[in-house]
PDB file of N, CA and C in Angstrom:
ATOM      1  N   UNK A   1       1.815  24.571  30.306  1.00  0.00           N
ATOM      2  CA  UNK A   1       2.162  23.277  30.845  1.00  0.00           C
ATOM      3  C   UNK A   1       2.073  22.248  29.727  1.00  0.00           C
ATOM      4  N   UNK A   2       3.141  21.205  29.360  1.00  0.00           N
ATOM      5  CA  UNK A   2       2.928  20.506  28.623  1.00  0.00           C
ATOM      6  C   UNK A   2       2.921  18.713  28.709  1.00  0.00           C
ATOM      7  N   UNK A   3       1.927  18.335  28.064  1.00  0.00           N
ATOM      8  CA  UNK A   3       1.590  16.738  28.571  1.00  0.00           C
ATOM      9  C   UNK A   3       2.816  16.051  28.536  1.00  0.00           C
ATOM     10  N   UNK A   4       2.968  15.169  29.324  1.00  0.00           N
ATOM     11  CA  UNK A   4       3.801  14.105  29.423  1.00  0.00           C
ATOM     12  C   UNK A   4       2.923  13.289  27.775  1.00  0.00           C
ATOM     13  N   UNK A   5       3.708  12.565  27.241  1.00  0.00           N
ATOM     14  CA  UNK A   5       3.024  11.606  26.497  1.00  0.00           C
ATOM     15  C   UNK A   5       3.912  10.241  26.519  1.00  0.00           C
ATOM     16  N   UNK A   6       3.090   9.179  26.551  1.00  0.00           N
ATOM     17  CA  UNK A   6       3.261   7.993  27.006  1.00  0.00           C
ATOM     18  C   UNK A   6       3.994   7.434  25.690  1.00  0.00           C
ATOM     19  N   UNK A   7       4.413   6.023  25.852  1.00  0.00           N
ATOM     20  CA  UNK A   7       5.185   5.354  25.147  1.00  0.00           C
ATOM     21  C   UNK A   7       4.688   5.164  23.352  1.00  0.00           C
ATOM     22  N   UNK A   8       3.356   4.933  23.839  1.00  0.00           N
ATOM     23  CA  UNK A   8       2.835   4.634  22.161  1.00  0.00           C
ATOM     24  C   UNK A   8       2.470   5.801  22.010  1.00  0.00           C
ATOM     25  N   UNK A   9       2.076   7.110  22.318  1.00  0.00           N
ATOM     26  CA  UNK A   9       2.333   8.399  21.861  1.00  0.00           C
ATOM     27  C   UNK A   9       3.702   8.786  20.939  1.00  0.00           C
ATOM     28  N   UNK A  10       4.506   8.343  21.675  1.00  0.00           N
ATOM     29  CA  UNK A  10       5.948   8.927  20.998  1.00  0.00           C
ATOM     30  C   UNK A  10       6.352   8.245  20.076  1.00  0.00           C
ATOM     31  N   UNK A  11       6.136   7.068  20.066  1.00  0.00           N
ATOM     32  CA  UNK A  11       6.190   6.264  19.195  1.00  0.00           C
ATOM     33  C   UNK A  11       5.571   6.465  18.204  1.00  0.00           C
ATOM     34  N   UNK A  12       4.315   6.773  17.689  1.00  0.00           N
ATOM     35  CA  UNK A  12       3.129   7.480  16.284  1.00  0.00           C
ATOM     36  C   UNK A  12       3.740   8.618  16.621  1.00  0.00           C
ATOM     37  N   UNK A  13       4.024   9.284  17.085  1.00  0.00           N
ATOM     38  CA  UNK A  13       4.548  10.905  16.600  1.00  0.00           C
ATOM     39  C   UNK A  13       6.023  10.457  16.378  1.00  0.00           C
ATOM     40  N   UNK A  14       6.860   9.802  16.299  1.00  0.00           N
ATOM     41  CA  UNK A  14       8.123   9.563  15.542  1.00  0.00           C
ATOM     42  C   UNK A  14       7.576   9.054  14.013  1.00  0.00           C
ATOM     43  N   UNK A  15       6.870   8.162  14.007  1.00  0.00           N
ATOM     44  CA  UNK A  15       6.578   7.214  12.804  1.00  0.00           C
ATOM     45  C   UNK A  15       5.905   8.471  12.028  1.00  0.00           C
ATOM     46  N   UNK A  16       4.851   9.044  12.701  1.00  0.00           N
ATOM     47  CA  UNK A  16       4.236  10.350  11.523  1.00  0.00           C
ATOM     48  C   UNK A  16       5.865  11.028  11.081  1.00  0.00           C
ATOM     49  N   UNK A  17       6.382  11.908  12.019  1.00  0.00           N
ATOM     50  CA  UNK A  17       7.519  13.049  11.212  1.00  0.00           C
ATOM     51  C   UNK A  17       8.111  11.994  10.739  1.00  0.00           C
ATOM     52  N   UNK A  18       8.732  10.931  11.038  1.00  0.00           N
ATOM     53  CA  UNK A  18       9.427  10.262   9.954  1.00  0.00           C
ATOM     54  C   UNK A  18       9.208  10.264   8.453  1.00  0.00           C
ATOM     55  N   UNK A  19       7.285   9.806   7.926  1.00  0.00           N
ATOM     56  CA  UNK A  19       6.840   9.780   6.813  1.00  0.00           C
ATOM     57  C   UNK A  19       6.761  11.285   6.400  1.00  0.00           C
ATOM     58  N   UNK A  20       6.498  11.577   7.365  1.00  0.00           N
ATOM     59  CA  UNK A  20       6.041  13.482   6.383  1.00  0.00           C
ATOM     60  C   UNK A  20       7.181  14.029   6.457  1.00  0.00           C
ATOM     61  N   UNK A  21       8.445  13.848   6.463  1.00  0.00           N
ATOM     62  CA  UNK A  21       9.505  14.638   6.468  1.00  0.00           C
ATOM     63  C   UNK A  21      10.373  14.123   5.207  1.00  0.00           C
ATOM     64  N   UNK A  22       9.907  12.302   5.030  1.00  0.00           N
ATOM     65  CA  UNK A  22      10.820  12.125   3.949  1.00  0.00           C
ATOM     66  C   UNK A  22       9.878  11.568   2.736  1.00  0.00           C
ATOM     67  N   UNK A  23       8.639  11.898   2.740  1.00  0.00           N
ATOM     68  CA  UNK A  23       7.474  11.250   1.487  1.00  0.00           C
ATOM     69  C   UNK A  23       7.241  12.594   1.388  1.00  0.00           C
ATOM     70  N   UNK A  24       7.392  12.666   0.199  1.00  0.00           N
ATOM     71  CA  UNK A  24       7.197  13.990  -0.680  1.00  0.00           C
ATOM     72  C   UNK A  24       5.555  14.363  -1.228  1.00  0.00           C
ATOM     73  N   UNK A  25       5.141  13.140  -1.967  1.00  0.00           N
ATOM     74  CA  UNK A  25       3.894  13.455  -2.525  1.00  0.00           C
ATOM     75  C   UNK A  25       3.468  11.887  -2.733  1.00  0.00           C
ATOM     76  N   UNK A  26       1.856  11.990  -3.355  1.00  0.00           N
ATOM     77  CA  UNK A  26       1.590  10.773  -3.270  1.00  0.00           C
ATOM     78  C   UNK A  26       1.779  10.448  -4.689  1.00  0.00           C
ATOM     79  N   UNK A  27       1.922   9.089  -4.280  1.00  0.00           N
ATOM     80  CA  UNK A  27       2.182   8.129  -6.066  1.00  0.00           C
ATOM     81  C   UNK A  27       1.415   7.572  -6.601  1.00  0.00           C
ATOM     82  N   UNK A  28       1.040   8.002  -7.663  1.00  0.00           N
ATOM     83  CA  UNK A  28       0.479   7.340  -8.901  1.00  0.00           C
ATOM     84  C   UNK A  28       0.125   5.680  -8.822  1.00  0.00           C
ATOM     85  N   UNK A  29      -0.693   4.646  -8.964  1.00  0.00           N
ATOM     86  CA  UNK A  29      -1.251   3.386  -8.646  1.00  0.00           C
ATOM     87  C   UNK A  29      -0.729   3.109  -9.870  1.00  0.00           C
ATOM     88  N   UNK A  30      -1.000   1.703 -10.011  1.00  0.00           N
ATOM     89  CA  UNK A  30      -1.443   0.906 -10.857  1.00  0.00           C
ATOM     90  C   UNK A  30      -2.404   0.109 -10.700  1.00  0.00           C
ATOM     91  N   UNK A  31      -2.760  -0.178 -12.230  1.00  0.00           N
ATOM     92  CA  UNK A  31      -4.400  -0.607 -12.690  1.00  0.00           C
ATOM     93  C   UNK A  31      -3.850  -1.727 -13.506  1.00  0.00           C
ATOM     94  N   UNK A  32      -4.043  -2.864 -13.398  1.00  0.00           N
ATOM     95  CA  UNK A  32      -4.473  -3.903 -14.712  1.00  0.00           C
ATOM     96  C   UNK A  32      -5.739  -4.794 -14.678  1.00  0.00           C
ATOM     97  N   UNK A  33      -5.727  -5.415 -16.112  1.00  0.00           N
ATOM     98  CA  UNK A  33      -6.878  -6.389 -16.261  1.00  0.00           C
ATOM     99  C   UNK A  33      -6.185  -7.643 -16.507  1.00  0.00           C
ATOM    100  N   UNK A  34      -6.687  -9.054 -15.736  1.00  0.00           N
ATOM    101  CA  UNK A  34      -6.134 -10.298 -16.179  1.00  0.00           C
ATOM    102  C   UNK A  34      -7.198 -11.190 -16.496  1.00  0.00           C
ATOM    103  N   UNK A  35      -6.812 -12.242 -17.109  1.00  0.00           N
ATOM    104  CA  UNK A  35      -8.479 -13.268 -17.048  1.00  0.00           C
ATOM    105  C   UNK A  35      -7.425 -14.605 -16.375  1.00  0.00           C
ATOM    106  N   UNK A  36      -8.455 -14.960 -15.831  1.00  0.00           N
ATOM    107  CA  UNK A  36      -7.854 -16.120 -15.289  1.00  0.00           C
ATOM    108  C   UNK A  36      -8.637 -17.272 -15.105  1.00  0.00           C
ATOM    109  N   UNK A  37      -8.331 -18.407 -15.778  1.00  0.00           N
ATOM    110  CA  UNK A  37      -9.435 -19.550 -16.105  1.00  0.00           C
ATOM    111  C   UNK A  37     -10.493 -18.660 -16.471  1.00  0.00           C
ATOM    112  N   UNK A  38     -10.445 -17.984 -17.161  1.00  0.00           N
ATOM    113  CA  UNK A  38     -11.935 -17.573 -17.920  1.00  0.00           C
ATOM    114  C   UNK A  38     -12.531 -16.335 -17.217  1.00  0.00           C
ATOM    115  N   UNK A  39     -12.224 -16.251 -15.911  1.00  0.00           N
ATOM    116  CA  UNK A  39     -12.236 -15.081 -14.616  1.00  0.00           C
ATOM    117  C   UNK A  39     -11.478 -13.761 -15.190  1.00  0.00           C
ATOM    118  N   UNK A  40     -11.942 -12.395 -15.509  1.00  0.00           N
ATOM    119  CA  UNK A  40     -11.336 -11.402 -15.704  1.00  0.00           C
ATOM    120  C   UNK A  40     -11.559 -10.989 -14.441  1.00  0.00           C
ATOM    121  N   UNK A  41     -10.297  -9.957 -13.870  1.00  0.00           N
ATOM    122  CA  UNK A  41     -10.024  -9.131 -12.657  1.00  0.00           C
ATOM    123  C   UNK A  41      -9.575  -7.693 -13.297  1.00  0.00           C
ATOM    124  N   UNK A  42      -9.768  -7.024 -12.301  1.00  0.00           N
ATOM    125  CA  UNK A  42      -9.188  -5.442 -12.495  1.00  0.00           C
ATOM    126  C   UNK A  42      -8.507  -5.440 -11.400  1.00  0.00           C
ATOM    127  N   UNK A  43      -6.577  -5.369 -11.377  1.00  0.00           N
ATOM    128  CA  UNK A  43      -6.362  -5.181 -10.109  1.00  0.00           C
ATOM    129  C   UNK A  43      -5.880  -3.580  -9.646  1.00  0.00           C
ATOM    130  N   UNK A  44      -6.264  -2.685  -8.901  1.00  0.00           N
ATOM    131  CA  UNK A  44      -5.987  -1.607  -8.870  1.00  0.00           C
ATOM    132  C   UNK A  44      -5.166  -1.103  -7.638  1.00  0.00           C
ATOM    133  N   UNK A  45      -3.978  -0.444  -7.577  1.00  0.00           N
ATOM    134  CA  UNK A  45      -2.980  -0.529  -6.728  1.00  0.00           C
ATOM    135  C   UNK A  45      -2.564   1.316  -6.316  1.00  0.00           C
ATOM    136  N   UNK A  46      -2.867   1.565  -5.076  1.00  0.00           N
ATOM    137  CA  UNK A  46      -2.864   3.245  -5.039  1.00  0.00           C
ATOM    138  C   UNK A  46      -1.845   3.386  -3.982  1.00  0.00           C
ATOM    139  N   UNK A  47      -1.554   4.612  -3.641  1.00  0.00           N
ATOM    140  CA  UNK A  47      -1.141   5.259  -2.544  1.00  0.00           C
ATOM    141  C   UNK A  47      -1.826   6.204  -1.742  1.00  0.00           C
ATOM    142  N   UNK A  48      -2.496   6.299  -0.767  1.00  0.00           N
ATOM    143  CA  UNK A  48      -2.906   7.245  -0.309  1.00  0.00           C
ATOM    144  C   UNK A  48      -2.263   8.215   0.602  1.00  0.00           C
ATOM    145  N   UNK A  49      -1.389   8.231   0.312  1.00  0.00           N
ATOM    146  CA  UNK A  49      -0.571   9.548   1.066  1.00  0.00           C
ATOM    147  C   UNK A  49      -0.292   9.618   2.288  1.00  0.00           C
ATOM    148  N   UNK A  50       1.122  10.795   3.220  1.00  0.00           N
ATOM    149  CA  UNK A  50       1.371  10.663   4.069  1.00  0.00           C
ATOM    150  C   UNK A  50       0.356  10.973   5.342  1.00  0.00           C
ATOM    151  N   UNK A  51      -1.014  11.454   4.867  1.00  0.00           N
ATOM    152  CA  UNK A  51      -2.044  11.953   5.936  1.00  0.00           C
ATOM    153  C   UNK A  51      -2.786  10.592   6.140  1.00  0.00           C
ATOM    154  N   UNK A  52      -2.592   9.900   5.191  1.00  0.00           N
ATOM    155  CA  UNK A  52      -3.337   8.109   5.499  1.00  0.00           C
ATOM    156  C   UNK A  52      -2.340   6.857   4.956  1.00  0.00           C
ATOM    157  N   UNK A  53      -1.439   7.255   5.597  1.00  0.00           N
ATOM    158  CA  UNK A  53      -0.084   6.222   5.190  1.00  0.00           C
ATOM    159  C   UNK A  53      -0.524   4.596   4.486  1.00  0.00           C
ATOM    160  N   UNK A  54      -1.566   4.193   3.963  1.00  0.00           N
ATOM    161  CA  UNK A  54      -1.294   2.957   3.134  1.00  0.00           C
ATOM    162  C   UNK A  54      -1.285   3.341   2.092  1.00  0.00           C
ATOM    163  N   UNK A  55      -0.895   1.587   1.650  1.00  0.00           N
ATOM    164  CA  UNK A  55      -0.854   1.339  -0.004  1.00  0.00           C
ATOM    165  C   UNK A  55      -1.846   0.633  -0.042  1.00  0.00           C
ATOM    166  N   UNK A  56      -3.265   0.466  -0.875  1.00  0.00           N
ATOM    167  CA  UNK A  56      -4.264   0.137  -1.167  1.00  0.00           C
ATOM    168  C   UNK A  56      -4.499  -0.722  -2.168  1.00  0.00           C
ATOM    169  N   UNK A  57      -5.053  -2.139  -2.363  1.00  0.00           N
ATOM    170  CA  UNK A  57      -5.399  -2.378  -3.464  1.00  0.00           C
ATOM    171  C   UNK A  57      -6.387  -2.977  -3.432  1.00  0.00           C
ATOM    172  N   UNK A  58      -7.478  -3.095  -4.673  1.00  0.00           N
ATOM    173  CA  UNK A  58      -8.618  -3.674  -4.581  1.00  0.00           C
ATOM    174  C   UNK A  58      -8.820  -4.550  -5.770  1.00  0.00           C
ATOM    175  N   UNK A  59      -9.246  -5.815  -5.777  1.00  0.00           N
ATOM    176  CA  UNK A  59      -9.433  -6.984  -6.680  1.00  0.00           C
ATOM    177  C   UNK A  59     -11.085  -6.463  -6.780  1.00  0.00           C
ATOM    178  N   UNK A  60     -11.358  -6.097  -8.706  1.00  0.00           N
ATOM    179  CA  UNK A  60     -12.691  -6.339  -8.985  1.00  0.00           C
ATOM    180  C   UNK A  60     -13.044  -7.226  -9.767  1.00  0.00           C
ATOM    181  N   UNK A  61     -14.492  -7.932  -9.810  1.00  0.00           N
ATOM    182  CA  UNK A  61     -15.115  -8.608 -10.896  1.00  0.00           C
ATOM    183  C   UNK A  61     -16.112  -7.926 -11.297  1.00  0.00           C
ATOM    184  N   UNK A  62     -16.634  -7.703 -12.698  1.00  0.00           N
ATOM    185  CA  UNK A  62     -17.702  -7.462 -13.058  1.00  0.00           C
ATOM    186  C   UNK A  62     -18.097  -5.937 -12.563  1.00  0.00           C
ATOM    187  N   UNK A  63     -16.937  -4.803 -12.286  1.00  0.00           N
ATOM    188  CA  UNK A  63     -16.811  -3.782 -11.723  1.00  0.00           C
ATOM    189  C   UNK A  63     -17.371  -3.598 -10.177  1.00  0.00           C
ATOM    190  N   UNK A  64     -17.356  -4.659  -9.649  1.00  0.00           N
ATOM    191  CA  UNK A  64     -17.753  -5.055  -8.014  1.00  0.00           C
ATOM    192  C   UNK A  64     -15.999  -5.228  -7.374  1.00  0.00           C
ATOM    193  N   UNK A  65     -16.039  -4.560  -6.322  1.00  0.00           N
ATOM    194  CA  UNK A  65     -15.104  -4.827  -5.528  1.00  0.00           C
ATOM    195  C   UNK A  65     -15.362  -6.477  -5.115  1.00  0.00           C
ATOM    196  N   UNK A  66     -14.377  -7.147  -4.888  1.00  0.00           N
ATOM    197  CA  UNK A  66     -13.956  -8.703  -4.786  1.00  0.00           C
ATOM    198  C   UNK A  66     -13.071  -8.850  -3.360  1.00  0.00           C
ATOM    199  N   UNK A  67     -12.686  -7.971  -3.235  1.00  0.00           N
ATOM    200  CA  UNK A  67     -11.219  -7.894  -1.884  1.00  0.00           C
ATOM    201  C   UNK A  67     -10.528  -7.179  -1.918  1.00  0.00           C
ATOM    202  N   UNK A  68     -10.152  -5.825  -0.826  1.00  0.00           N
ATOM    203  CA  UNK A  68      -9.355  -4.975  -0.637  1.00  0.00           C
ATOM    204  C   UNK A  68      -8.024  -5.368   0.381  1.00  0.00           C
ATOM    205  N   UNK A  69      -7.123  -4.776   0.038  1.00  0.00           N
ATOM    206  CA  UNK A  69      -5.737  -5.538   0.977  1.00  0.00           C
ATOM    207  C   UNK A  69      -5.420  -4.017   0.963  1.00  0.00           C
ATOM    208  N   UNK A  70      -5.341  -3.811   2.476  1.00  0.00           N
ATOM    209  CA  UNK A  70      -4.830  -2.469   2.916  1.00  0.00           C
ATOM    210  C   UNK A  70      -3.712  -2.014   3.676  1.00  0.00           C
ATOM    211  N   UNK A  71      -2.151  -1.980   3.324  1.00  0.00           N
ATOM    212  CA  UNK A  71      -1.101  -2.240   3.829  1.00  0.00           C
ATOM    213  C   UNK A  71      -0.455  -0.999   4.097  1.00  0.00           C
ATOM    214  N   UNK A  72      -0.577  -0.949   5.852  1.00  0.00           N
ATOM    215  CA  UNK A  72      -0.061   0.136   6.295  1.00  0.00           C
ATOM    216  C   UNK A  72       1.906   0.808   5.677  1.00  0.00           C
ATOM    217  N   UNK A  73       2.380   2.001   5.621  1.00  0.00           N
ATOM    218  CA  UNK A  73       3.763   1.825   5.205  1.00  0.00           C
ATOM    219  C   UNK A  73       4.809   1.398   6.287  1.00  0.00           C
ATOM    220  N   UNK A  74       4.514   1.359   7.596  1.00  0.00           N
ATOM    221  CA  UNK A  74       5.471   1.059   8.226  1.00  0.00           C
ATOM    222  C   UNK A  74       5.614  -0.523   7.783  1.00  0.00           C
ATOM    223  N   UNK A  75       4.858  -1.399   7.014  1.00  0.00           N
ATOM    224  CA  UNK A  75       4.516  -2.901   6.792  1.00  0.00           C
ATOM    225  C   UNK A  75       5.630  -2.526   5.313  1.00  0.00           C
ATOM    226  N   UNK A  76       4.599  -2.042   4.526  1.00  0.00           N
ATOM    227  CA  UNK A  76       5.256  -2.025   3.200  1.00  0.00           C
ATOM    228  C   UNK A  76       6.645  -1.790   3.051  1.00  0.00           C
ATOM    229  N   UNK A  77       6.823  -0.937   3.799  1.00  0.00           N
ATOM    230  CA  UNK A  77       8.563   0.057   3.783  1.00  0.00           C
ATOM    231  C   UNK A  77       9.538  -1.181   5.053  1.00  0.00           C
ATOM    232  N   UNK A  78       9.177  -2.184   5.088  1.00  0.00           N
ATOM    233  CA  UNK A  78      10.270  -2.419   5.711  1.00  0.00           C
ATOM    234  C   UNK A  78      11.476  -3.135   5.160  1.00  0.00           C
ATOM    235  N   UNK A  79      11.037  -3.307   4.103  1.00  0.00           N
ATOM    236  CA  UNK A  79      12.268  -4.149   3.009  1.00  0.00           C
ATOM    237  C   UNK A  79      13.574  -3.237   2.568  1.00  0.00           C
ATOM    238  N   UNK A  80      12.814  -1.708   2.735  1.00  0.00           N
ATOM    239  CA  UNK A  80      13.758  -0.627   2.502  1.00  0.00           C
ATOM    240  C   UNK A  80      14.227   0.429   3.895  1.00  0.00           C
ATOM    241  N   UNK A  81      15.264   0.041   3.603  1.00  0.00           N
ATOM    242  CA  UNK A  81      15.954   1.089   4.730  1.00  0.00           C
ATOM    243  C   UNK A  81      15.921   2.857   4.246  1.00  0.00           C
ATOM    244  N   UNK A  82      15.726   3.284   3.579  1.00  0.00           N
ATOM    245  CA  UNK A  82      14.801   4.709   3.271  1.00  0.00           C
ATOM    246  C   UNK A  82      13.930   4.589   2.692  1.00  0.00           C
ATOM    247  N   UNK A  83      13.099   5.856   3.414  1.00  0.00           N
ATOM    248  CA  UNK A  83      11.701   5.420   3.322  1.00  0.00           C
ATOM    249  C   UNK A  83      11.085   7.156   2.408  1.00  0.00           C
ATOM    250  N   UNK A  84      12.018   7.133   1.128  1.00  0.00           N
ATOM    251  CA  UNK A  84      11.568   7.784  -0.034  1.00  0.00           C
ATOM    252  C   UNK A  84      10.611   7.270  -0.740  1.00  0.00           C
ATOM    253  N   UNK A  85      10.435   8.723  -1.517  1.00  0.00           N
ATOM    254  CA  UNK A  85       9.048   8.579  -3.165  1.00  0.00           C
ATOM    255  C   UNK A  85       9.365   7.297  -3.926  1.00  0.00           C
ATOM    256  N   UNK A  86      10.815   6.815  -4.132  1.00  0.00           N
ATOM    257  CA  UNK A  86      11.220   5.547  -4.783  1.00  0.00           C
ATOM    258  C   UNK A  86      10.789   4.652  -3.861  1.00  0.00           C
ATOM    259  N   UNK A  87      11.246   4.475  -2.763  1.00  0.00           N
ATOM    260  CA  UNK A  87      10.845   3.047  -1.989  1.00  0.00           C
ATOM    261  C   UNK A  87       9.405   3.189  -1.948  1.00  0.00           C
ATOM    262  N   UNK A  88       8.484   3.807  -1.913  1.00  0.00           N
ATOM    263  CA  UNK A  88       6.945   3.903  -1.531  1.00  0.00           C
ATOM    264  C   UNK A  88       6.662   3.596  -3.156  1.00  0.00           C
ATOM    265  N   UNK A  89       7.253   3.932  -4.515  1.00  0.00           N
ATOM    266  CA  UNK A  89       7.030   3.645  -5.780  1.00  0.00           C
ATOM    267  C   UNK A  89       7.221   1.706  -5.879  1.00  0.00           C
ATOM    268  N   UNK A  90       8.268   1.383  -5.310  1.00  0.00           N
ATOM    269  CA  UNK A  90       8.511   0.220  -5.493  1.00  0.00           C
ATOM    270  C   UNK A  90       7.808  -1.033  -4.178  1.00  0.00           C
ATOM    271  N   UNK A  91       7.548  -0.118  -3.543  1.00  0.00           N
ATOM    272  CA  UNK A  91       6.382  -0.825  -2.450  1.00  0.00           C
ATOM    273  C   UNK A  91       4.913  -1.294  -2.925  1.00  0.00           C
ATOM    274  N   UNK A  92       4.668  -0.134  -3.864  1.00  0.00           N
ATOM    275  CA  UNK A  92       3.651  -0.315  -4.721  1.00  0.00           C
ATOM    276  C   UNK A  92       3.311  -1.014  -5.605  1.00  0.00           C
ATOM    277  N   UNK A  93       4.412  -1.092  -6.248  1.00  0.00           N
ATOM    278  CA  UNK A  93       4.834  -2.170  -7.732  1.00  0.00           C
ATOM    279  C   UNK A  93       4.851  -3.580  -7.160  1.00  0.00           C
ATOM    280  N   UNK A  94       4.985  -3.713  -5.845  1.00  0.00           N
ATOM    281  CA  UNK A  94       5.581  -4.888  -5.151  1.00  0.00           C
ATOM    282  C   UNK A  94       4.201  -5.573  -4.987  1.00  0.00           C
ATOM    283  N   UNK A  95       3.413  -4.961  -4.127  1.00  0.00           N
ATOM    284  CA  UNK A  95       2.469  -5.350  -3.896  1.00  0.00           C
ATOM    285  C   UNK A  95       1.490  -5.548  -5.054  1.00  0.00           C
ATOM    286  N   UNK A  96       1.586  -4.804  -6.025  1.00  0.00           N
ATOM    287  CA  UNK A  96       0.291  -4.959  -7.231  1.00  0.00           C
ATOM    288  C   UNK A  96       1.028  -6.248  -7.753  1.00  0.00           C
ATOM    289  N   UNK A  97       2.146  -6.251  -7.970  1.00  0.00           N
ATOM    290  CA  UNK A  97       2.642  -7.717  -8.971  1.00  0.00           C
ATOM    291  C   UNK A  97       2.319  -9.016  -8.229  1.00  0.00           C
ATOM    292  N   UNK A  98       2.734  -9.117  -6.704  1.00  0.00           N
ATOM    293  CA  UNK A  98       2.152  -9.980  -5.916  1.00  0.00           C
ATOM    294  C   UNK A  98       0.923 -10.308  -6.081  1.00  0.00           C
ATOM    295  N   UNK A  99      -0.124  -9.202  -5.548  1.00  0.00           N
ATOM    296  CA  UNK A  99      -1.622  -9.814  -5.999  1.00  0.00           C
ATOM    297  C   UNK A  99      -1.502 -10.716  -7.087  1.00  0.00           C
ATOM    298  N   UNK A 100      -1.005  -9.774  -8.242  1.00  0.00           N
ATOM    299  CA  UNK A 100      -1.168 -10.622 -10.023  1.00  0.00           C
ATOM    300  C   UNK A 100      -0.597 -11.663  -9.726  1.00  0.00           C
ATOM    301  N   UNK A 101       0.696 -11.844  -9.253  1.00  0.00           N
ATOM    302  CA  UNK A 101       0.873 -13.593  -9.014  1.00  0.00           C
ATOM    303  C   UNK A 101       0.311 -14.658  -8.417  1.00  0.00           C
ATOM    304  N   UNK A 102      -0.507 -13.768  -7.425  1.00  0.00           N
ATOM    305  CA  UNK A 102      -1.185 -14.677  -6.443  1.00  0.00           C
ATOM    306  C   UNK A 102      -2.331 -15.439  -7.223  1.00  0.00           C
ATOM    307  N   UNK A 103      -3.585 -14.630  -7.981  1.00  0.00           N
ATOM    308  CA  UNK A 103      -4.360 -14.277  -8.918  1.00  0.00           C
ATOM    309  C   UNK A 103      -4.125 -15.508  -9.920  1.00  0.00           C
ATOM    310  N   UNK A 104      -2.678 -15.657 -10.504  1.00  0.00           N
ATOM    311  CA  UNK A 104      -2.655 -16.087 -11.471  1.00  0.00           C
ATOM    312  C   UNK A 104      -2.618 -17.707 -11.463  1.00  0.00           C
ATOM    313  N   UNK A 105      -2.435 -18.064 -10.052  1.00  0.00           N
ATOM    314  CA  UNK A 105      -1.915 -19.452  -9.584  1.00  0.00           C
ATOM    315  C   UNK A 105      -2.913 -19.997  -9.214  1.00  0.00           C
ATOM    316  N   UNK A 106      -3.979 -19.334  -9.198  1.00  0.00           N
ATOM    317  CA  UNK A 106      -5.618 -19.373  -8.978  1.00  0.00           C
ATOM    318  C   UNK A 106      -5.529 -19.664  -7.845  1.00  0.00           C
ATOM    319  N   UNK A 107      -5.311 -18.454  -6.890  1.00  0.00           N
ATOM    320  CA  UNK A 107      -5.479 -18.174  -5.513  1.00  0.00           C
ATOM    321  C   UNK A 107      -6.408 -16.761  -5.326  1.00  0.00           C
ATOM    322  N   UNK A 108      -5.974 -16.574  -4.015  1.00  0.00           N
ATOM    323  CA  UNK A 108      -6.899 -15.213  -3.462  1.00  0.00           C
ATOM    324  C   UNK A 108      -5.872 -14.900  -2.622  1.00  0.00           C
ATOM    325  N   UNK A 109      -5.433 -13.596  -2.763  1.00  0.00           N
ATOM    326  CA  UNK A 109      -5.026 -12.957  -2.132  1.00  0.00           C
ATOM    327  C   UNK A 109      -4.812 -12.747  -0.270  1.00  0.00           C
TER     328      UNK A 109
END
């Protein structure tokens, strides 16, 4: 016998096979260092893969986490209408350069 499953059931089981059918592997982050007014940051920018679909990044000082911004891909991926290893590469890039701009205007994220 098999469950009926309700609306937001089908809905996360479309959105999962969607990502795991067309995200291949996970991508490589980026890392930089900026100083800002005298303030050095480490901003570090990951992917954690289709079993934990965000893109991750964390602002440090003084090797202390400062603020993590944790952006699910159905958020990230919506600028792109396929939702490939390139668009999840450039989702990434997107978001780490943002922080750095944000950062640089002497804001917070």
């Amino acid at each position: 016998m098999h469950k009926k499953l309700d609306k937001k059931e089908v809905s996360r089981s479309r959105f999962s096979d969607r990502f795991a059918v067309r995200t291949l592997a996970v991508q490589k982050g980026f890392n930089s260092d900026i100083s800002v007014r005298g303030q050095k940051y480490h901003i570090q920018t990951e992917d954690w893969g289709q079993q934990n679909p965000f893109l991750v990044s964390r602002i440090f000082v003084n090797g202390a986490v400062l603020k993590t911004i944790k952006t699910p891909y159905e958020t990230a991926l919506r600028q792109s209408s396929i939702h490939t290893t390139d668009a999840i590469r450039q989702a990434l890039h997107r978001q780490h350069s943002t922080i750095i701009d944000t950062l640089m205007t002497g804001s917070m994220p």
